[in-house]
C-alpha atoms as a PDB file:
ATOM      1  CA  UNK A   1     -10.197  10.930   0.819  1.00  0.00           C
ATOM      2  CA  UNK A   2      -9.006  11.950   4.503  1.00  0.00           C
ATOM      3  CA  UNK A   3      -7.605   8.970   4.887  1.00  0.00           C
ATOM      4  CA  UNK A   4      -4.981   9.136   1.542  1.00  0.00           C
ATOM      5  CA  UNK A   5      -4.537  12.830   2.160  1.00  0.00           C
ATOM      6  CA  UNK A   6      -3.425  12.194   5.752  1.00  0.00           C
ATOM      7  CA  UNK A   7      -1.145   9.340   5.327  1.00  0.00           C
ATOM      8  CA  UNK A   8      -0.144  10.047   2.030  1.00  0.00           C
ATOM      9  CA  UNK A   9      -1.135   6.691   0.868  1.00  0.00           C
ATOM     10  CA  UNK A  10      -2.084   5.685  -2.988  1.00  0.00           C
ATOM     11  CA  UNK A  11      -5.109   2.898  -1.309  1.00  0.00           C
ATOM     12  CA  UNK A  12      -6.098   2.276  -5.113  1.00  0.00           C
ATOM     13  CA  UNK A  13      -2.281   0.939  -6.062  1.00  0.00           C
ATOM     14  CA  UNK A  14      -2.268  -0.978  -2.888  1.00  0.00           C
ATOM     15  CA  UNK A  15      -5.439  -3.073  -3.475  1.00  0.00           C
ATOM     16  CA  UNK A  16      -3.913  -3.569  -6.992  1.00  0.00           C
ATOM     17  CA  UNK A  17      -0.965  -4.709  -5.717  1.00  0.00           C
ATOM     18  CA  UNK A  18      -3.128  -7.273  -3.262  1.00  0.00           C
ATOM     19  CA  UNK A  19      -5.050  -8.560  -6.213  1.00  0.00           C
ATOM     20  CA  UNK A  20      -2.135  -8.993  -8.436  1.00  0.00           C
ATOM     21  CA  UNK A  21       0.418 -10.578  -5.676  1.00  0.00           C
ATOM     22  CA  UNK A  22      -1.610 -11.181  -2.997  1.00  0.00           C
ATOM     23  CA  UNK A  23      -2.321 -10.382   0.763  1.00  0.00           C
ATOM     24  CA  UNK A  24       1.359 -12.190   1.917  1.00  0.00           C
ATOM     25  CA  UNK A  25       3.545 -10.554  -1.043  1.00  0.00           C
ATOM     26  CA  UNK A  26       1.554  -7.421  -0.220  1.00  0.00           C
ATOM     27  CA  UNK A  27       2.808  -7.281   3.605  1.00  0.00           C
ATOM     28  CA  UNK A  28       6.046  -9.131   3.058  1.00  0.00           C
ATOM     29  CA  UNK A  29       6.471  -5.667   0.758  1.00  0.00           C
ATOM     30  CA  UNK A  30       5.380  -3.597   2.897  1.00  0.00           C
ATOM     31  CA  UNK A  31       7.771  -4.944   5.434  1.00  0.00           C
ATOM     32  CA  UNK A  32      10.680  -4.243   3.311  1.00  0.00           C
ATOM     33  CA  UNK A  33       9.484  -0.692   2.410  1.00  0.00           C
ATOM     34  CA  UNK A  34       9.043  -0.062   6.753  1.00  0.00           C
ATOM     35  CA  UNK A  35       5.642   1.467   6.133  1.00  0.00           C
ATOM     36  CA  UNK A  36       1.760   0.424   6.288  1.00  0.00           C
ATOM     37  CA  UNK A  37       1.194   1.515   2.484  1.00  0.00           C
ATOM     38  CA  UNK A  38       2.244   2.290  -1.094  1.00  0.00           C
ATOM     39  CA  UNK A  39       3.085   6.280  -0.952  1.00  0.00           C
ATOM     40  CA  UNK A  40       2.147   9.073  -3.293  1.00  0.00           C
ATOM     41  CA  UNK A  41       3.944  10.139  -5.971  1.00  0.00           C
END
């Protein structure tokens, strides 16, 4: 995907993370972290 490749982002671990905890946990987290999405390993 362009868009993973680009901004380094693991999209399947973040919608897992939004199903698990939800859409609030999942911004309150990303809030914390200072970025948009889960990165890469």
């Amino acid at each position: 995907m362009v868009f993973a490749f680009i901004f380094r982002s693991d999209r399947p671990a973040c919608i897992r993370y939004i199903r698990e905890h939800g859409e609030q946990a999942f911004a309150e987290e990303m809030t914390k972290r200072k970025c948009q999405t889960i990165k890469r390993k």
